[in-house]
N, C-alpha and C. Protein backbone atom coordinates (compact mmCIF):
# COMPACT_ATOMS: atom_id res chain seq x y z
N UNK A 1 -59.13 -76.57 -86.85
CA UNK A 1 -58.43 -75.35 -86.99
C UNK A 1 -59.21 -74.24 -86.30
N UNK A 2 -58.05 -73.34 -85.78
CA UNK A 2 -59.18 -72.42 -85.04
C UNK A 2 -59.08 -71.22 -85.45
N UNK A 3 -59.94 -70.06 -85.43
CA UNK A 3 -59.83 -68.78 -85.98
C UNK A 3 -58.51 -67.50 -85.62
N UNK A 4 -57.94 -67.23 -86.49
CA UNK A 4 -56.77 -66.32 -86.12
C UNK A 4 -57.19 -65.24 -85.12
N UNK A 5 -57.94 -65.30 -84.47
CA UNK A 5 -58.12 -63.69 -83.34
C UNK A 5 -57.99 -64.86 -82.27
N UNK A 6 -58.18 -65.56 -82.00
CA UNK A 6 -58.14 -66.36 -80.40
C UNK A 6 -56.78 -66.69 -80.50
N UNK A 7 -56.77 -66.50 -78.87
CA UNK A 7 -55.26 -66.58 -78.03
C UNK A 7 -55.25 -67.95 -77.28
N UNK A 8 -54.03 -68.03 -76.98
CA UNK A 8 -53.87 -69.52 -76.33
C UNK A 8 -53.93 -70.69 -77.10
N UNK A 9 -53.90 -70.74 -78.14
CA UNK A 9 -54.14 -71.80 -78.79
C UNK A 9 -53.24 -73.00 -79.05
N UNK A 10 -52.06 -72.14 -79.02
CA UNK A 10 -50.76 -73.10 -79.41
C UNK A 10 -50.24 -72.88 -80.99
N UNK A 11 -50.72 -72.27 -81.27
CA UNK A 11 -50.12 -71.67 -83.15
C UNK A 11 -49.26 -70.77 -83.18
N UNK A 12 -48.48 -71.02 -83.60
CA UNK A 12 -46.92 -70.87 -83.68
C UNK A 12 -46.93 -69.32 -84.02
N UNK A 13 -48.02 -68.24 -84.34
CA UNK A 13 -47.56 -67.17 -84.38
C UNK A 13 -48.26 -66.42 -83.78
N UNK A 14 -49.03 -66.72 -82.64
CA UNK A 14 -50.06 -66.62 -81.84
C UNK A 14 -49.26 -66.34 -80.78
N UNK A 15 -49.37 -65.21 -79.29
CA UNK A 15 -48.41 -65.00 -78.49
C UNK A 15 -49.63 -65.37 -77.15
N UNK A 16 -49.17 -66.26 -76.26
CA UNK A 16 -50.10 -66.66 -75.29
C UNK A 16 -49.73 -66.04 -73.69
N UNK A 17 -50.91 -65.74 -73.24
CA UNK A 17 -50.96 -64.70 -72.22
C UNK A 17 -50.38 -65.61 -71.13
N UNK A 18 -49.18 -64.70 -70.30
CA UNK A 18 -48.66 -64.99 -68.77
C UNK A 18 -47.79 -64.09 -69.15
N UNK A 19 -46.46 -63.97 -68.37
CA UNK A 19 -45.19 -63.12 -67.67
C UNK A 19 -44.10 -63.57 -68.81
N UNK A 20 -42.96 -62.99 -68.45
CA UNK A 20 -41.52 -63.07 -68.86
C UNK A 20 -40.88 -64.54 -68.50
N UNK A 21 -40.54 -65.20 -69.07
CA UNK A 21 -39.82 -66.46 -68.61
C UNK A 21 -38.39 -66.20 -69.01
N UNK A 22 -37.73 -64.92 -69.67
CA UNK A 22 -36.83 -65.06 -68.95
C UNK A 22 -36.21 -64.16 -67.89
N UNK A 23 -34.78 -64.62 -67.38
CA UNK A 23 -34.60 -63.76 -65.61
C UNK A 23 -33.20 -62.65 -66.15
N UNK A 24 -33.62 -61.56 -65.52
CA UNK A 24 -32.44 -60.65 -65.57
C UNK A 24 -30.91 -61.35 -65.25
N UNK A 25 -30.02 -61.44 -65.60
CA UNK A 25 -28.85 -61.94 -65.93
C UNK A 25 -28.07 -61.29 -64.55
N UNK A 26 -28.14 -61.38 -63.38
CA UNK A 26 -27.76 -61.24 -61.99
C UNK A 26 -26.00 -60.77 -61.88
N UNK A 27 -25.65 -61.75 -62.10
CA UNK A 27 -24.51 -61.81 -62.35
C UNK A 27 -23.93 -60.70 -63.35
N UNK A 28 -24.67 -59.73 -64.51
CA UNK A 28 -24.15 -58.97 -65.52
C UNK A 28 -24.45 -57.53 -64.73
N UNK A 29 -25.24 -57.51 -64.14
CA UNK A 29 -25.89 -56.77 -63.46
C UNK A 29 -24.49 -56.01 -62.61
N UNK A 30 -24.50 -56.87 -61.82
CA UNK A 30 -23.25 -57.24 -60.69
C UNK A 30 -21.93 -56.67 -61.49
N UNK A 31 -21.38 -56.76 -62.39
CA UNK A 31 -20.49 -56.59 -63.26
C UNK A 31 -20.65 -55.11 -63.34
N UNK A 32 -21.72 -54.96 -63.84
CA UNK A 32 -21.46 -53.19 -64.50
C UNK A 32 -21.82 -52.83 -63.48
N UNK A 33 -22.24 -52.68 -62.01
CA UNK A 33 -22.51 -51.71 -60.65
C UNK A 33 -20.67 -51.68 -60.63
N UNK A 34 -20.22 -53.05 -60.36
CA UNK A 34 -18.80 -52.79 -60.05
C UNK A 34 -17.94 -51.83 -60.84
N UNK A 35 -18.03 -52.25 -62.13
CA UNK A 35 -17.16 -51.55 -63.43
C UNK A 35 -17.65 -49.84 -62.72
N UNK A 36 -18.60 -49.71 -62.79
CA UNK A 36 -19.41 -48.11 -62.57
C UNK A 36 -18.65 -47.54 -61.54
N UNK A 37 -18.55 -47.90 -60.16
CA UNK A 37 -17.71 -47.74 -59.13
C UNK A 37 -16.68 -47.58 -59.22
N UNK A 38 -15.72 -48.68 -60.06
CA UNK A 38 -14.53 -48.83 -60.30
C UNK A 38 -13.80 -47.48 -60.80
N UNK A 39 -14.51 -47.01 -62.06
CA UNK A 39 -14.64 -45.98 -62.66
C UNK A 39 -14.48 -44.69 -61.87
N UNK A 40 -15.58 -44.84 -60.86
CA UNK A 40 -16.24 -43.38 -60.26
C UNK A 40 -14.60 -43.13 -59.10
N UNK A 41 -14.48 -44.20 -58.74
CA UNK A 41 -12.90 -44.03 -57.45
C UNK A 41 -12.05 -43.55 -57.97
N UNK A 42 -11.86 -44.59 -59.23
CA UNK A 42 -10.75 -44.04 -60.17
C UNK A 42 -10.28 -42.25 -60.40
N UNK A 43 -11.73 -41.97 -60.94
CA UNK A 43 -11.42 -40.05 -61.32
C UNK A 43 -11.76 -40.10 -60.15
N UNK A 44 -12.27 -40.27 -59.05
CA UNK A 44 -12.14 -39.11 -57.72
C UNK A 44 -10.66 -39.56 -57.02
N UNK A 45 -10.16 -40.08 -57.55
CA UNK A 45 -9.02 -40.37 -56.41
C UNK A 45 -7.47 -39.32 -58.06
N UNK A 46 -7.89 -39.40 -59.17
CA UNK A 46 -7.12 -38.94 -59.88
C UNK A 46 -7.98 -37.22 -59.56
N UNK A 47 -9.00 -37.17 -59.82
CA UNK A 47 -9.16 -35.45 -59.04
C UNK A 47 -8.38 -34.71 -57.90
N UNK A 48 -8.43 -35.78 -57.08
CA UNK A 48 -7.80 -35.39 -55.67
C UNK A 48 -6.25 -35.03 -56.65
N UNK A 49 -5.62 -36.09 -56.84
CA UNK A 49 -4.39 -35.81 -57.39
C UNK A 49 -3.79 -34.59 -58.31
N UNK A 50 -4.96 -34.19 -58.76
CA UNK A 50 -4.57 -33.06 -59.81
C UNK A 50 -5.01 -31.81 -59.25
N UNK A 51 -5.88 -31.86 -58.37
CA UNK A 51 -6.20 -30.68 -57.37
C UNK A 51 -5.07 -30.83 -56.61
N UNK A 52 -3.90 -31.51 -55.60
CA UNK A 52 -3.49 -31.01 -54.70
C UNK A 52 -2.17 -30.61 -55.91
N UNK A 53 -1.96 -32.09 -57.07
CA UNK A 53 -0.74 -30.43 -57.66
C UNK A 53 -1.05 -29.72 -58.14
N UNK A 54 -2.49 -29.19 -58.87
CA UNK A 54 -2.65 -28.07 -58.90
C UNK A 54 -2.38 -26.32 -58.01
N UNK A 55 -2.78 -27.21 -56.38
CA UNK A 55 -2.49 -26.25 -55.66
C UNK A 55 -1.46 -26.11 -55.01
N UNK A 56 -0.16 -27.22 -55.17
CA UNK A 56 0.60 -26.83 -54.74
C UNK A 56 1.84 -25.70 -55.99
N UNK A 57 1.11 -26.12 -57.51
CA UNK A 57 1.96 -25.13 -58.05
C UNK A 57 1.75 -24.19 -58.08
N UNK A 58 0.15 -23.56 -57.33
CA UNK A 58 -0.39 -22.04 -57.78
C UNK A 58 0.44 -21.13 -56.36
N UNK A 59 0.48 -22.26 -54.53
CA UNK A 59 0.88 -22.20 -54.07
C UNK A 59 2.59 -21.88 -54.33
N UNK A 60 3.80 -22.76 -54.78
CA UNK A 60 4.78 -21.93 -55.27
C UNK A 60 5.03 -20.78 -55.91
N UNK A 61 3.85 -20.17 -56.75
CA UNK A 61 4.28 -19.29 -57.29
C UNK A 61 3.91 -17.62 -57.27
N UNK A 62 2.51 -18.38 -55.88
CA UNK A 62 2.18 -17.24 -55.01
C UNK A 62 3.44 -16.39 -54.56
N UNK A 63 3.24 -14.89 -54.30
CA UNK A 63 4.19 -14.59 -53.64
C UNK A 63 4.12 -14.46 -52.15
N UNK A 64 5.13 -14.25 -51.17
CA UNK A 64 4.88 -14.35 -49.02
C UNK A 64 3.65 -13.14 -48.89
N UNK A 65 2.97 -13.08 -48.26
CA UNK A 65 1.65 -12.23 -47.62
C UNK A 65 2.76 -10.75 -47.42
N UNK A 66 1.94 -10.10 -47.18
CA UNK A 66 3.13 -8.73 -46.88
C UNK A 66 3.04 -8.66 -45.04
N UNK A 67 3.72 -8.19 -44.70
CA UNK A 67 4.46 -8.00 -43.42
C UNK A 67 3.29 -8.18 -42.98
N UNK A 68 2.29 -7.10 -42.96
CA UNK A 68 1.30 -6.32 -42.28
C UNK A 68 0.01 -6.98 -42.18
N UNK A 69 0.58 -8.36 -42.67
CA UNK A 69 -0.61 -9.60 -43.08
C UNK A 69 -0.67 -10.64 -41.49
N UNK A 70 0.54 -10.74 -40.83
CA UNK A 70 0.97 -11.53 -39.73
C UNK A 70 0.70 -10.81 -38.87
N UNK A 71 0.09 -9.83 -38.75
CA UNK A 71 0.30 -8.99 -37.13
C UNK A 71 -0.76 -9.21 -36.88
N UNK A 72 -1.48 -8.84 -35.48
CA UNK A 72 -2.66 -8.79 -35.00
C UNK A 72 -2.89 -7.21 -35.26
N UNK A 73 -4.37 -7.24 -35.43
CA UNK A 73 -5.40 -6.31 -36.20
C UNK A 73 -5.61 -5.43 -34.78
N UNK A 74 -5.32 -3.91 -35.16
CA UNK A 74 -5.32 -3.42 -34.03
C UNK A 74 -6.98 -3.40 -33.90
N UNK A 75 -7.51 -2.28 -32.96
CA UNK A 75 -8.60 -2.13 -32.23
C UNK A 75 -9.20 -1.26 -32.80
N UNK A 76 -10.34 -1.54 -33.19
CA UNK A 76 -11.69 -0.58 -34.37
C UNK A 76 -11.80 0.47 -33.38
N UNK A 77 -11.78 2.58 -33.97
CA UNK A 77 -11.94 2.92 -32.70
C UNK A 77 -13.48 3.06 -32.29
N UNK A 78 -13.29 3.84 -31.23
CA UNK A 78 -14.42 3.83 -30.71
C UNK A 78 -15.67 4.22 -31.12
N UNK A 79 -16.80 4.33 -31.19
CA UNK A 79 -17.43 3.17 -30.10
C UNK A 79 -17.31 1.68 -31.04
N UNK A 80 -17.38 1.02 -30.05
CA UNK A 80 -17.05 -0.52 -30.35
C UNK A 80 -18.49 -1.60 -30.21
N UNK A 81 -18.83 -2.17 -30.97
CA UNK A 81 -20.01 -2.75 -30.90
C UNK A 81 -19.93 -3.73 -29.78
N UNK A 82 -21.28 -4.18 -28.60
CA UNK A 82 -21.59 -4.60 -27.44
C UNK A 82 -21.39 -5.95 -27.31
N UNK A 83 -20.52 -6.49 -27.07
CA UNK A 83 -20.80 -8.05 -26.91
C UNK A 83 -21.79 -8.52 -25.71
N UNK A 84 -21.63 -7.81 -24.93
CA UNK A 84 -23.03 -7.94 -23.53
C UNK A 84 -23.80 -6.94 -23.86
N UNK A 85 -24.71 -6.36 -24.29
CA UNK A 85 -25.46 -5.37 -24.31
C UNK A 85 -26.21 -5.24 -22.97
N UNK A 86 -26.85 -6.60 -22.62
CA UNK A 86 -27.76 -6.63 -21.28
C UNK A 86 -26.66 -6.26 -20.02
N UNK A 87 -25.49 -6.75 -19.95
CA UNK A 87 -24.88 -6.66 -19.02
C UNK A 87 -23.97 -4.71 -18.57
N UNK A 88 -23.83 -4.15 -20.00
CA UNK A 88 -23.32 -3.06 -19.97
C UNK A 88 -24.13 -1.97 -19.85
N UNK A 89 -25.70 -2.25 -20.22
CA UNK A 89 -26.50 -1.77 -20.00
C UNK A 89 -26.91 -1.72 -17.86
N UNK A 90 -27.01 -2.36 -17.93
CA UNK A 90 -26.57 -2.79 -16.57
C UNK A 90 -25.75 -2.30 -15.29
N UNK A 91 -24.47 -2.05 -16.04
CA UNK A 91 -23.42 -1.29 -15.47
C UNK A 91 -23.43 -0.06 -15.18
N UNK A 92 -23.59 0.56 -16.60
CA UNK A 92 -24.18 1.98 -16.87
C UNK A 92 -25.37 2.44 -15.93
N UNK A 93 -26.35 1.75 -15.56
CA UNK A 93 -27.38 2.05 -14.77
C UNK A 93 -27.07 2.25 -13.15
N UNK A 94 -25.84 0.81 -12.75
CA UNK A 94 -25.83 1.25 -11.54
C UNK A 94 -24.79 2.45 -11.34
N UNK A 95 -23.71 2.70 -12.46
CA UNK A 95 -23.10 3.72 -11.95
C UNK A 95 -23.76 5.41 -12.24
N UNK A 96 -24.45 5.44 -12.98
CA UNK A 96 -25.61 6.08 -12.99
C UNK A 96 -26.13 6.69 -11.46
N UNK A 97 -26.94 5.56 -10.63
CA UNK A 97 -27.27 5.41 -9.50
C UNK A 97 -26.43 5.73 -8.49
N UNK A 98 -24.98 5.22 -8.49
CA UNK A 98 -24.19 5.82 -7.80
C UNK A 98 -24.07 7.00 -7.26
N UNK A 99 -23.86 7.61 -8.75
CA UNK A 99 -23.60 9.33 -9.08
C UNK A 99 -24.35 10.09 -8.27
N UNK A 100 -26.11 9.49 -8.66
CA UNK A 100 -27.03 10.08 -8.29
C UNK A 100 -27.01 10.27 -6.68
N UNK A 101 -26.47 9.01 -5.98
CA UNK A 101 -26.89 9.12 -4.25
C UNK A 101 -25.03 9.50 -3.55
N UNK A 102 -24.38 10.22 -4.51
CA UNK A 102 -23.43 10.81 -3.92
C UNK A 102 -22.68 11.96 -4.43
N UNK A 103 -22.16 12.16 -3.26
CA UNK A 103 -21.47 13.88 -3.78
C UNK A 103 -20.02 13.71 -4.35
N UNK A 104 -19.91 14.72 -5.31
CA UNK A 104 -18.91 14.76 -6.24
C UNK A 104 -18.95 16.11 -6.69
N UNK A 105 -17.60 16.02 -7.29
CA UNK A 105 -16.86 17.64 -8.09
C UNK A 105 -17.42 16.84 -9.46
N UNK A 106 -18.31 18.19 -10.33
CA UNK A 106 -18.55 18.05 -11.25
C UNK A 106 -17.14 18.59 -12.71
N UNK A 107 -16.81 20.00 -11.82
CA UNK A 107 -16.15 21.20 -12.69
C UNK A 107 -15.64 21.54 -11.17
N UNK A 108 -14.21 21.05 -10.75
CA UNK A 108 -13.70 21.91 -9.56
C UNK A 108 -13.42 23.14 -9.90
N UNK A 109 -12.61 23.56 -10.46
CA UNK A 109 -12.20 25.19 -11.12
C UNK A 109 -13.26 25.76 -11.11
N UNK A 110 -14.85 25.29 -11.26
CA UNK A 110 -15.63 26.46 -11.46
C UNK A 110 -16.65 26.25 -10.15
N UNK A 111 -16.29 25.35 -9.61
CA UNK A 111 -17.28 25.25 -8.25
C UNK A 111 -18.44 24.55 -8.19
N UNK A 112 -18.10 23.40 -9.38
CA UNK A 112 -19.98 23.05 -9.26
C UNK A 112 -19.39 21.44 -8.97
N UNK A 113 -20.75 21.56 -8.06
CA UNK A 113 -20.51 20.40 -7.27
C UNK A 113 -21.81 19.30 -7.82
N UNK A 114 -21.69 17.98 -7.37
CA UNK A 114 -22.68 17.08 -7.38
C UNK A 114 -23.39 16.66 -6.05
N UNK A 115 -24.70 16.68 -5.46
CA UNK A 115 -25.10 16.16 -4.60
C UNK A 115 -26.24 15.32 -4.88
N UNK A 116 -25.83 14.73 -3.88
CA UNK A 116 -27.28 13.28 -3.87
C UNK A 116 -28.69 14.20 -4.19
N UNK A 117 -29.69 13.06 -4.96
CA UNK A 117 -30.38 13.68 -5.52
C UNK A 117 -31.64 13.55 -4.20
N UNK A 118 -31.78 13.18 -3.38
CA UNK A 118 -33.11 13.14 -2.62
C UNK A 118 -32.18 14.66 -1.55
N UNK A 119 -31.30 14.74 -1.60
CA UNK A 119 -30.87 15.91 -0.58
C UNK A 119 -30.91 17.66 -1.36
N UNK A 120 -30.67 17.14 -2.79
CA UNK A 120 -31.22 17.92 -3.98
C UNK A 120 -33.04 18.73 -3.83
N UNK A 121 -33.43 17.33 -3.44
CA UNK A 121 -35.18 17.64 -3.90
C UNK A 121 -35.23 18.26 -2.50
N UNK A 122 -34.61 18.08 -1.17
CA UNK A 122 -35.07 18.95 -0.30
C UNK A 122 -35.04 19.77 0.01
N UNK A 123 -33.73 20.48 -0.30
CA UNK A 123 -33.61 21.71 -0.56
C UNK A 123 -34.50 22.39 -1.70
N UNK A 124 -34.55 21.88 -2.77
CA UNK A 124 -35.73 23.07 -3.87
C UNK A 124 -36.97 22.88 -2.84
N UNK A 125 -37.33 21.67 -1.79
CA UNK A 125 -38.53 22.24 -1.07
C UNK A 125 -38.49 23.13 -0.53
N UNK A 126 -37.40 23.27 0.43
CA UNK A 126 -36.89 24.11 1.62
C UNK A 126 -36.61 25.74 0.76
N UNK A 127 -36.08 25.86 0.18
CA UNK A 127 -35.66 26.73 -0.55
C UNK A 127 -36.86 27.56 -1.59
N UNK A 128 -36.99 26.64 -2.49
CA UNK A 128 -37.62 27.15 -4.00
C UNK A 128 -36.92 26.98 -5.16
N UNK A 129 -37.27 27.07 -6.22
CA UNK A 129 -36.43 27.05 -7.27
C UNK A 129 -35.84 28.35 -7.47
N UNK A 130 -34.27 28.07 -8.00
CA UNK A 130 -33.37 29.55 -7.89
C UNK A 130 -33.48 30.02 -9.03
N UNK A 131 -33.85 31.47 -9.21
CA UNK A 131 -33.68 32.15 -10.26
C UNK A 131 -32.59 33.08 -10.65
N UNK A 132 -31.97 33.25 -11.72
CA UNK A 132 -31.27 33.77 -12.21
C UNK A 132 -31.62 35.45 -12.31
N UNK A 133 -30.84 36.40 -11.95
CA UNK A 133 -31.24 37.52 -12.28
C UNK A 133 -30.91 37.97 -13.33
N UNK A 134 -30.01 37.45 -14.41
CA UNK A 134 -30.17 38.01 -15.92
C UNK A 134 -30.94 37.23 -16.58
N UNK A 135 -31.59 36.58 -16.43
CA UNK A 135 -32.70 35.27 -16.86
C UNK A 135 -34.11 36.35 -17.40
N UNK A 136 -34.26 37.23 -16.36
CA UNK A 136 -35.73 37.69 -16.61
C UNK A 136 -36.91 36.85 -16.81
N UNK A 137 -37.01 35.55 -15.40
CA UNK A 137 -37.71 35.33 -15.45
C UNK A 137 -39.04 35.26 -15.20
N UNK A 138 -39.78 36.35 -15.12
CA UNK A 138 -41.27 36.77 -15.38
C UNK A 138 -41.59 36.75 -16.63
N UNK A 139 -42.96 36.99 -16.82
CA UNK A 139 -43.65 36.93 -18.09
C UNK A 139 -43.67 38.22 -18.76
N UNK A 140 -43.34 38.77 -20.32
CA UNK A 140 -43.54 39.45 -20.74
C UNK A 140 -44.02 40.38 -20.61
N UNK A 141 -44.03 41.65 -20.34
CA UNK A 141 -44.46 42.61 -19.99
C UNK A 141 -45.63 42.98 -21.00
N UNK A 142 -47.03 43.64 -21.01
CA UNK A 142 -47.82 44.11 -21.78
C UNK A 142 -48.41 45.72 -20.89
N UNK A 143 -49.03 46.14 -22.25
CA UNK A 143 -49.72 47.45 -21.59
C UNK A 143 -50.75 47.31 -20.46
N UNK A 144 -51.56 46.06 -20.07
CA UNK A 144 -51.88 45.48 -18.98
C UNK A 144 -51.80 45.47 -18.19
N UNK A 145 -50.13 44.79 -17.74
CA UNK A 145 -49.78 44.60 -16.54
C UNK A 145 -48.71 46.21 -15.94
N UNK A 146 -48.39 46.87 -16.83
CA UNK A 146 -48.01 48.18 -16.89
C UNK A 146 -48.61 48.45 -15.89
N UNK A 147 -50.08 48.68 -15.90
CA UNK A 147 -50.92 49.71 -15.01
C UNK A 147 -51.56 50.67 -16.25
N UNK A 148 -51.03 50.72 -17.14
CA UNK A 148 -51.56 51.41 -18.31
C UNK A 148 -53.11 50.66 -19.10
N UNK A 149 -53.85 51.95 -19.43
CA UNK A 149 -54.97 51.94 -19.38
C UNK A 149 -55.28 51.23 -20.68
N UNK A 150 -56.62 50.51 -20.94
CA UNK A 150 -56.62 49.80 -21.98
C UNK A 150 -56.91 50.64 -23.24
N UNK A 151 -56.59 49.60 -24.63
CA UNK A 151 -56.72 50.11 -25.86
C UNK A 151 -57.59 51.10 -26.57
């Protein structure tokens, strides 16, 4: 007879060391993945069903869009945000440039004209800059420049 703490012995209430002898049941396994699936199609295919009559009765009882729903959306006014920015930017510059190297009526009625700007700069050489005679443009007058005697 051998002492109750040792293993392996073969005594009937003694549990002897190795693995599981028995095997997961394959086949049951197999059963409930299917059943599970079966299940899961089932309500998604009865969801679908109760969502589209759902929406087709919320749909009947909608009322038609109003007139003003079918038309095309007029035009935001101005200014209108850039879909080319680089390119309009662009545009703007050369007609810009244009302006600059040709002559044009600015204000016909009042006589003012546009000229190219390098034919511009040669004349203020040739010329000078024009002064206005209600402008008063000199510097402030003081008892100084008077001729008047100091303080």
């Amino acid at each position: 007879m051998t002492s109750k703490g040792s293993r392996g012995s073969g005594e009937k209430g003694t549990a002897a060391p190795g693995h599981e002898t028995r095997d997961v049941d394959v086949r049951g396994v197999g059963i409930l993945v299917a059943a599970v699936l079966a299940v899961v199609v089932l309500f998604m295919g009865l969801m679908i069903g109760v969502f589209g009559w759902l929406e087709g009765r919320e749909s009947a009882r909608q009322k038609p869009p109003a007139s003003l729903a079918g038309t095309a959306a007029p035009q935001p006014p101005e200014p209108r945000l850039q879909n080319h920015p680089v390119r309009d930017l662009d545009e703007m510059r050369a007609e810009e440039d244009r302006q600059l190297a040709a002559w044009g009526w600015v204000d016909r009625e009042a006589g003012i004209v546009r000229m190219p700007i390098e034919d511009a700069m040669a004349r203020v050489v040739e010329r000078g800059l024009p002064v206005r005679p209600d402008a008063g443009g000199g510097p402030p007058e003081d008892s100084a420049t008077r001729g008047e005697g100091a303080p």
